[in-house]
Protein backbone atom coordinates (compact mmCIF):
# COMPACT_ATOMS: atom_id res chain seq x y z
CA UNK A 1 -29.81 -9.93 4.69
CA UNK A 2 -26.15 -8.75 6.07
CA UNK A 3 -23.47 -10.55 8.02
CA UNK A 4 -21.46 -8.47 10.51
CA UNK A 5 -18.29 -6.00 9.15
CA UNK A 6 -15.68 -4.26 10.64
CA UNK A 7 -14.55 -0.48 9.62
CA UNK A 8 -11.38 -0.68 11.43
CA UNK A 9 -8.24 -0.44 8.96
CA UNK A 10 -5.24 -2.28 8.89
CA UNK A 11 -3.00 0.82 8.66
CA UNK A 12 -4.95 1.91 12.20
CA UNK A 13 -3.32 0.04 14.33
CA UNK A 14 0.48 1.42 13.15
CA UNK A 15 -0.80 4.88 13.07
CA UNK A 16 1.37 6.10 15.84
CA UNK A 17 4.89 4.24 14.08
CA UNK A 18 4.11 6.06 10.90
CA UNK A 19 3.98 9.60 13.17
CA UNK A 20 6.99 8.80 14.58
CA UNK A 21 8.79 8.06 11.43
CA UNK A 22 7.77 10.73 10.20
CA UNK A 23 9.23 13.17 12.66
CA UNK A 24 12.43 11.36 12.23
CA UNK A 25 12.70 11.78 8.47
CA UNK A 26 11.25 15.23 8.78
CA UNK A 27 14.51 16.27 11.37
CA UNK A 28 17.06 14.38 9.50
CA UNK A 29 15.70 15.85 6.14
CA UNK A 30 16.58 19.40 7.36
CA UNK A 31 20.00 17.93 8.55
CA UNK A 32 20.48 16.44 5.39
CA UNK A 33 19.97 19.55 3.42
CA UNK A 34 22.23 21.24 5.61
CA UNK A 35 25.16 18.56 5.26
CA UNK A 36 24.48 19.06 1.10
CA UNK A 37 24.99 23.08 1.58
CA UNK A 38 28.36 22.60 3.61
CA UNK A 39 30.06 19.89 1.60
CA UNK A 40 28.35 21.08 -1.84
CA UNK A 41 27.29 17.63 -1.99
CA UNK A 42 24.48 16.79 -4.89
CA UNK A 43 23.86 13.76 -4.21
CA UNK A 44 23.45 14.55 -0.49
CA UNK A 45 20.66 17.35 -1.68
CA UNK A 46 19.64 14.55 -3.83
CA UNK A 47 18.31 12.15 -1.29
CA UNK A 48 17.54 15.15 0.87
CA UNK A 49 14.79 15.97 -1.93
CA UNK A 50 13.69 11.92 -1.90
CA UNK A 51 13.53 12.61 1.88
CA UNK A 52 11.32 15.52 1.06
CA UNK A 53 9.01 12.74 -0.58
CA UNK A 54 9.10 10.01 1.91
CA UNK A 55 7.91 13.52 4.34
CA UNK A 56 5.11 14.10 1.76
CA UNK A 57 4.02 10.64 1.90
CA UNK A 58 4.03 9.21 5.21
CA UNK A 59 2.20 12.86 6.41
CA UNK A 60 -0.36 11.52 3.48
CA UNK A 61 -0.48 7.83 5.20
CA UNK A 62 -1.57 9.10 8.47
CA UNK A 63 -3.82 11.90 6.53
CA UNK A 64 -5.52 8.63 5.00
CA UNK A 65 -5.76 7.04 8.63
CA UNK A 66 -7.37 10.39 9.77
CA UNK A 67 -9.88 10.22 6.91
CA UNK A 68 -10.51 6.69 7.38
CA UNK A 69 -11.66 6.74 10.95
CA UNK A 70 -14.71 9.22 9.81
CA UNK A 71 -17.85 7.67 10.37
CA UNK A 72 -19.55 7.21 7.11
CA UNK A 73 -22.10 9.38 6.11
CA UNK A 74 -25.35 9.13 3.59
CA UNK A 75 -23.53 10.26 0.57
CA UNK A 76 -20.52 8.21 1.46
CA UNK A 77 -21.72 5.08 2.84
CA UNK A 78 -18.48 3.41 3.36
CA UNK A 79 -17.65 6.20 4.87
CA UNK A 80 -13.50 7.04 3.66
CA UNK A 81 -11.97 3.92 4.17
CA UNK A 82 -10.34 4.01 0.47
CA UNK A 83 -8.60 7.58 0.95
CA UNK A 84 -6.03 5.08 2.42
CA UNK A 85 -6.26 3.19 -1.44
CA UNK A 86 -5.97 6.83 -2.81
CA UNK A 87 -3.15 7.53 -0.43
CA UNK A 88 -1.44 4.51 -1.47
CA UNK A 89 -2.07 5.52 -5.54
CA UNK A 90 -0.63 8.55 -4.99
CA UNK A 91 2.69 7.20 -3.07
CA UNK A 92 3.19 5.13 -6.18
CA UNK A 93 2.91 7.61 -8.63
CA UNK A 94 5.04 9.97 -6.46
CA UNK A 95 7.46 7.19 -6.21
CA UNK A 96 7.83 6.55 -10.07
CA UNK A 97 8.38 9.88 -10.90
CA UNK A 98 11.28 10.42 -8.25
CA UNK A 99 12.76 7.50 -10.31
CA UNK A 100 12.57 9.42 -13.19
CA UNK A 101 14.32 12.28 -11.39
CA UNK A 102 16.99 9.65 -10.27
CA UNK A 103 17.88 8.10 -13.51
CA UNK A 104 17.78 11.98 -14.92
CA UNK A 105 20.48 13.34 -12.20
CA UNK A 106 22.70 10.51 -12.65
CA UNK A 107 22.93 11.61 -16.23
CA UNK A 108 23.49 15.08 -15.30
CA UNK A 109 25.96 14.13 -13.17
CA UNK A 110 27.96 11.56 -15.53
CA UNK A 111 28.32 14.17 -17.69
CA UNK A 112 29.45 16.83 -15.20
CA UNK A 113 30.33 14.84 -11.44
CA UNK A 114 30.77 17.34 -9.04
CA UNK A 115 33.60 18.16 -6.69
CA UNK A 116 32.20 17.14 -2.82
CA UNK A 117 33.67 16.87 0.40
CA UNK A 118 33.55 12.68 0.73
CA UNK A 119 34.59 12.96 4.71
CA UNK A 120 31.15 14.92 6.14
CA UNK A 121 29.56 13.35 2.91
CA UNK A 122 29.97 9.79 4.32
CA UNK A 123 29.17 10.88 7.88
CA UNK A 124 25.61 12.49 7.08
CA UNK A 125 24.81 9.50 5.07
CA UNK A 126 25.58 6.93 7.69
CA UNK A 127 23.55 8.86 10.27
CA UNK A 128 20.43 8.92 7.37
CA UNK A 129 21.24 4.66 6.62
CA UNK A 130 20.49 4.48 11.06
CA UNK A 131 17.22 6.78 10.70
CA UNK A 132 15.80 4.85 7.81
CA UNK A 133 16.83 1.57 9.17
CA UNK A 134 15.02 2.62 11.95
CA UNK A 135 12.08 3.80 10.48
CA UNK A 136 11.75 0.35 8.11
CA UNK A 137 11.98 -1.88 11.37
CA UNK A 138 8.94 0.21 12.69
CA UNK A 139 7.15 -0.10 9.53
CA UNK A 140 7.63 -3.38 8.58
CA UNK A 141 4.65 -5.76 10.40
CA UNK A 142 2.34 -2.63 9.22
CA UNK A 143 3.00 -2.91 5.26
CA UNK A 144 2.24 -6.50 5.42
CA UNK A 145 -1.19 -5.42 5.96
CA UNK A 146 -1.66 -2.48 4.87
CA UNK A 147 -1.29 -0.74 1.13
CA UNK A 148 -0.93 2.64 3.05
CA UNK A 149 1.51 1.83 5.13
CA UNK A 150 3.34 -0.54 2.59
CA UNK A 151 3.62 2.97 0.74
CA UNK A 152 5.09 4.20 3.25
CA UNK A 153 7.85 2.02 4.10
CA UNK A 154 8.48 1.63 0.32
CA UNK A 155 9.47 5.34 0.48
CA UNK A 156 12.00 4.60 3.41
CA UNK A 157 12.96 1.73 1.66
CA UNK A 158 14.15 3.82 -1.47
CA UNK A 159 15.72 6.14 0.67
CA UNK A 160 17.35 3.57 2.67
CA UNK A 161 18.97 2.55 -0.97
CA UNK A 162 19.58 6.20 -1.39
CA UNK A 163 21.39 6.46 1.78
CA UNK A 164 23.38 3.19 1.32
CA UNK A 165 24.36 4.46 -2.50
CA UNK A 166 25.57 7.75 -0.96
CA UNK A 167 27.52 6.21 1.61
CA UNK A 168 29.10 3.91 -1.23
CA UNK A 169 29.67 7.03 -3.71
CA UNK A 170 31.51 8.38 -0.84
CA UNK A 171 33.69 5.85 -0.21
CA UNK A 172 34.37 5.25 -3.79
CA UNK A 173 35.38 8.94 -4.00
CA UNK A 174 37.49 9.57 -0.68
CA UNK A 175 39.94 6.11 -1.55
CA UNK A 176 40.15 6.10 -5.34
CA UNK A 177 38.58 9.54 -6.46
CA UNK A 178 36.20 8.51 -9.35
CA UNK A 179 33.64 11.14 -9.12
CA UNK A 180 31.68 8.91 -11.88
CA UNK A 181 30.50 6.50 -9.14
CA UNK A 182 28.03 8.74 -7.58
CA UNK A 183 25.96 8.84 -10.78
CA UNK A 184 26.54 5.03 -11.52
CA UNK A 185 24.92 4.31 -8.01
CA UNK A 186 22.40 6.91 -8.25
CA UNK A 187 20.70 5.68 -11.59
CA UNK A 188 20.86 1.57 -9.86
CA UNK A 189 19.37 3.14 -7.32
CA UNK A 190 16.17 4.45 -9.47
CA UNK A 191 16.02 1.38 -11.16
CA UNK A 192 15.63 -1.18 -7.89
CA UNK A 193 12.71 1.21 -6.97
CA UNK A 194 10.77 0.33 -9.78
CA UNK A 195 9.46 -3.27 -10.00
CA UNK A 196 8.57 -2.68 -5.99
CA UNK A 197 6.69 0.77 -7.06
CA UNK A 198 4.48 -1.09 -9.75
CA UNK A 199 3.60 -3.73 -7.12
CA UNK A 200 1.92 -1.05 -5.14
CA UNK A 201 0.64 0.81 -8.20
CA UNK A 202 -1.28 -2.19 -9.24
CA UNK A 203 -2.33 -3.59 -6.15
CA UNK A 204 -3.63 0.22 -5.57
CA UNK A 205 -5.79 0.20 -9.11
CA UNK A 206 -7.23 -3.46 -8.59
CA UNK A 207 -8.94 -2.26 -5.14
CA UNK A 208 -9.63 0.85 -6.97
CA UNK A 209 -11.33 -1.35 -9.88
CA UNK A 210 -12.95 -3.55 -7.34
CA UNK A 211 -11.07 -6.40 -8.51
CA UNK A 212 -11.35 -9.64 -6.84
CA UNK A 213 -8.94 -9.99 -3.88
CA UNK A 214 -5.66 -12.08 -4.67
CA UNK A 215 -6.45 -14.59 -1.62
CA UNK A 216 -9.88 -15.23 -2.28
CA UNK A 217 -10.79 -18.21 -5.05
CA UNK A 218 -14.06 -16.92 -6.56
CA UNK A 219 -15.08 -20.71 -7.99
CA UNK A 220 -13.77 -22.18 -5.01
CA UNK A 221 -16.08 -19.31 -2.82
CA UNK A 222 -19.11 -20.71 -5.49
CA UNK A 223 -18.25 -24.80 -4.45
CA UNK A 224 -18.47 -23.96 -0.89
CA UNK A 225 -21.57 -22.02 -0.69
CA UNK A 226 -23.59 -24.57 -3.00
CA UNK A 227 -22.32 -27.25 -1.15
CA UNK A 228 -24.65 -25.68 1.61
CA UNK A 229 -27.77 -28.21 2.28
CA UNK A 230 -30.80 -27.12 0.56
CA UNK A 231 -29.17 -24.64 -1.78
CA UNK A 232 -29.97 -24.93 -5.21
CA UNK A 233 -27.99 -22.01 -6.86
CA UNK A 234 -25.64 -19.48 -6.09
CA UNK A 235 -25.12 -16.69 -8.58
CA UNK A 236 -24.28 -12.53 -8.81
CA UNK A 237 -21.34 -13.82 -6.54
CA UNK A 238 -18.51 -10.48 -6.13
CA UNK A 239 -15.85 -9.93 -3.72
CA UNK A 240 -13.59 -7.00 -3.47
CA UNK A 241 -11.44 -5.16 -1.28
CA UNK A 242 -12.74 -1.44 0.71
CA UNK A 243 -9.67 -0.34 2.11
CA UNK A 244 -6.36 -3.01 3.06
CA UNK A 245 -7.56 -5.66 5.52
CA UNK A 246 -11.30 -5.00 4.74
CA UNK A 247 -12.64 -7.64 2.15
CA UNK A 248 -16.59 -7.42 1.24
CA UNK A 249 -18.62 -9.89 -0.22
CA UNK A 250 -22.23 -10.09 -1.61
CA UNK A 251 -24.26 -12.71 -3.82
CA UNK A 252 -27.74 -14.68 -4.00
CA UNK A 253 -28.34 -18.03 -3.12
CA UNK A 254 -31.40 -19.61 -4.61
CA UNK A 255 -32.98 -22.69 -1.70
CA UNK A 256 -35.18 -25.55 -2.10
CA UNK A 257 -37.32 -24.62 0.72
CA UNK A 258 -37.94 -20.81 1.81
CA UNK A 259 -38.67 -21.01 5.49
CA UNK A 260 -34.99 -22.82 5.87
CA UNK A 261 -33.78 -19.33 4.95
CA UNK A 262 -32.30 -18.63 8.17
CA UNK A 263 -30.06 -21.14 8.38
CA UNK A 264 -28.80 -21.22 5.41
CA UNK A 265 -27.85 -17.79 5.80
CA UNK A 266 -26.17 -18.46 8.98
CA UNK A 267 -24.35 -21.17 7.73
CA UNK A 268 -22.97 -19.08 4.60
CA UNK A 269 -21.95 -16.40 6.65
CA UNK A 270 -19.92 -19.15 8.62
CA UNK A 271 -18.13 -20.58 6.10
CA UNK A 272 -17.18 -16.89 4.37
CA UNK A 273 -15.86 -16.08 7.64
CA UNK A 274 -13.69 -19.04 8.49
CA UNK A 275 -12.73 -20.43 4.71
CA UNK A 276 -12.31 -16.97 3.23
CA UNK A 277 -11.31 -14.57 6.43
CA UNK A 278 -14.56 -12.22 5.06
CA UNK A 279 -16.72 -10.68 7.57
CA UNK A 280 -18.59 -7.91 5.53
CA UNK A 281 -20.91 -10.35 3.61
CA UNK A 282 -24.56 -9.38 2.11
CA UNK A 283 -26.69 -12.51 1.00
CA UNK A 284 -29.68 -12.14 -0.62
CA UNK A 285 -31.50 -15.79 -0.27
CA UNK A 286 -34.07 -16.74 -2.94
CA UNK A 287 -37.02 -19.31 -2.99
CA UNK A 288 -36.37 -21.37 -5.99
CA UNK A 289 -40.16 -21.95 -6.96
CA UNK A 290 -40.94 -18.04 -7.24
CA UNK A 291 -37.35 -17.64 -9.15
CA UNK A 292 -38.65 -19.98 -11.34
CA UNK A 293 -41.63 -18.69 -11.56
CA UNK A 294 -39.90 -14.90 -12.35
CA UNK A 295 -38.23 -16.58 -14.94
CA UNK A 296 -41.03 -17.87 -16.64
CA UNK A 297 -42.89 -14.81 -16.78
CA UNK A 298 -39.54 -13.19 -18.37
CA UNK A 299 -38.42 -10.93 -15.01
């Protein structure tokens, strides 16, 4: 017995943002790289190569939205609503170890700072702090529904910082001419990327682990559906997440009187929908004298 679901994902409906960010960090990479050759600028190349990443995954976010949009199939029956969860996974990881390569260049470059041309430094990396700033603004309603897209603008985000830390290196450099600020920013830079990255990393392995969503109260869930006239029991009660805006839920409630079966159902797939914002529900409803029965016999 099956309540009504939708396949439609949350990152959908901000498909066509992510595509245009992603042309714009795609142009102002090359740029970027270009502006790193000419003033000899690591730290330009630097956020040129975590440009190069934010490419990479935003071109996997709308790959995920692609995939998603399949229709599912026999083998797949959900069809590939969680290659936006994978996408997301992936974004983290890729995300952790470009803070790895942060923190690792800063201590290259404390040890040797390089000689860069501050003046074209600073003006490449206030046209990058306008393309990311950009980019964020059209991201921003989308990653507060979506993991995929939350990956996404997590990416901008760090390059935003990247930007902002270049523009601040530069600055440093052209009025006092302490080459040992670009690596100071660089490594603060790695670290404020972290505690966001292992938000997305674990949000990403508890839908991967089915885990119980973070909004939904599992006892609370169990209250309301017993409270339901004429049931008895409720029990094999498990929620979890498909894909980012896509909850599921499925259990067995045991009634007093079999031919009510209907509505009860009706009513349970009422309150799931309204008190728990769940539309994907499966409810198996039992007749408490042949449970008993079953359990008598030792089934």
């Amino acid at each position: 017995m099956h309540g009504g679901g939708s396949h439609g994902t949350a990152a959908a409906k901000h498909s066509k943002r992510l595509a245009i960010a992603l042309g714009m960090t795609a142009t102002y990479m090359v740029a970027e790289i270009i502006g790193g050759l000419i003033t000899g600028s690591l730290a330009l190349l630097a956020d040129a190569a975590h440009m190069a990443t934010d490419v990479v995954g935003l071109g996997l976010a709308l790959l995920a939205i692609r995939f998603a949009a399949r229709p599912a199939t026999p083998q797949r029956t959900y069809g590939f609503l969680r290659m936006e969860v994978l996408s997301a996974l992936t974004n983290a990881v890729i995300l952790l170890l470009l803070t790895i390569y942060i923190i690792y260049e800063a201590y290259q470059r404390f040890l040797a700072p390089p000689e860069i041309l501050s003046g074209p430094m600073l003006i490449v990396a206030l046209i990058g702090l306008a393309v990311n700033l950009v980019s964020m603004w059209m991201l921003m309603d989308g990653s507060k529904e979506s993991l995929n897209v939350k990956g996404a603008y997590f990416e901008v985000l760090g390059d935003m910082l990247g930007s902002v830390g270049v523009i601040a290196a530069s600055l440093i450099i052209m009025f006092t001419g302490w080459q040992l600020a670009d690596p100071l920013i660089g490594a603060g830079i790695g670290l404020f990327i972290v505690p966001r990255t292992w938000i997305l990393l674990k949000q990403a392995v508890n839908i991967l682990m089915e885990s119980t969503p973070a909004n939904v109260d599992v006892e609370k869930m169990t209250a309301s559906l017993g409270a339901i006239p004429g049931v008895t029991a409720v029990h094999d009660l498990h929620v979890w997440t498909i894909t980012s805006g896509t909850d599921a839920m499925s259990g067995h409630l045991v009634v007093e009187d079999a031919a009510r079966w209907r509505e009860v159902l009706r009513e349970a797939q009422t309150r799931i929908r309204k008190e728990f914002g769940i539309d994907h529900v499966t409810i198996q409803v039992e007749d408490e004298a042949m449970r008993s029965a079953e359990a008598q016999l030792g089934f």
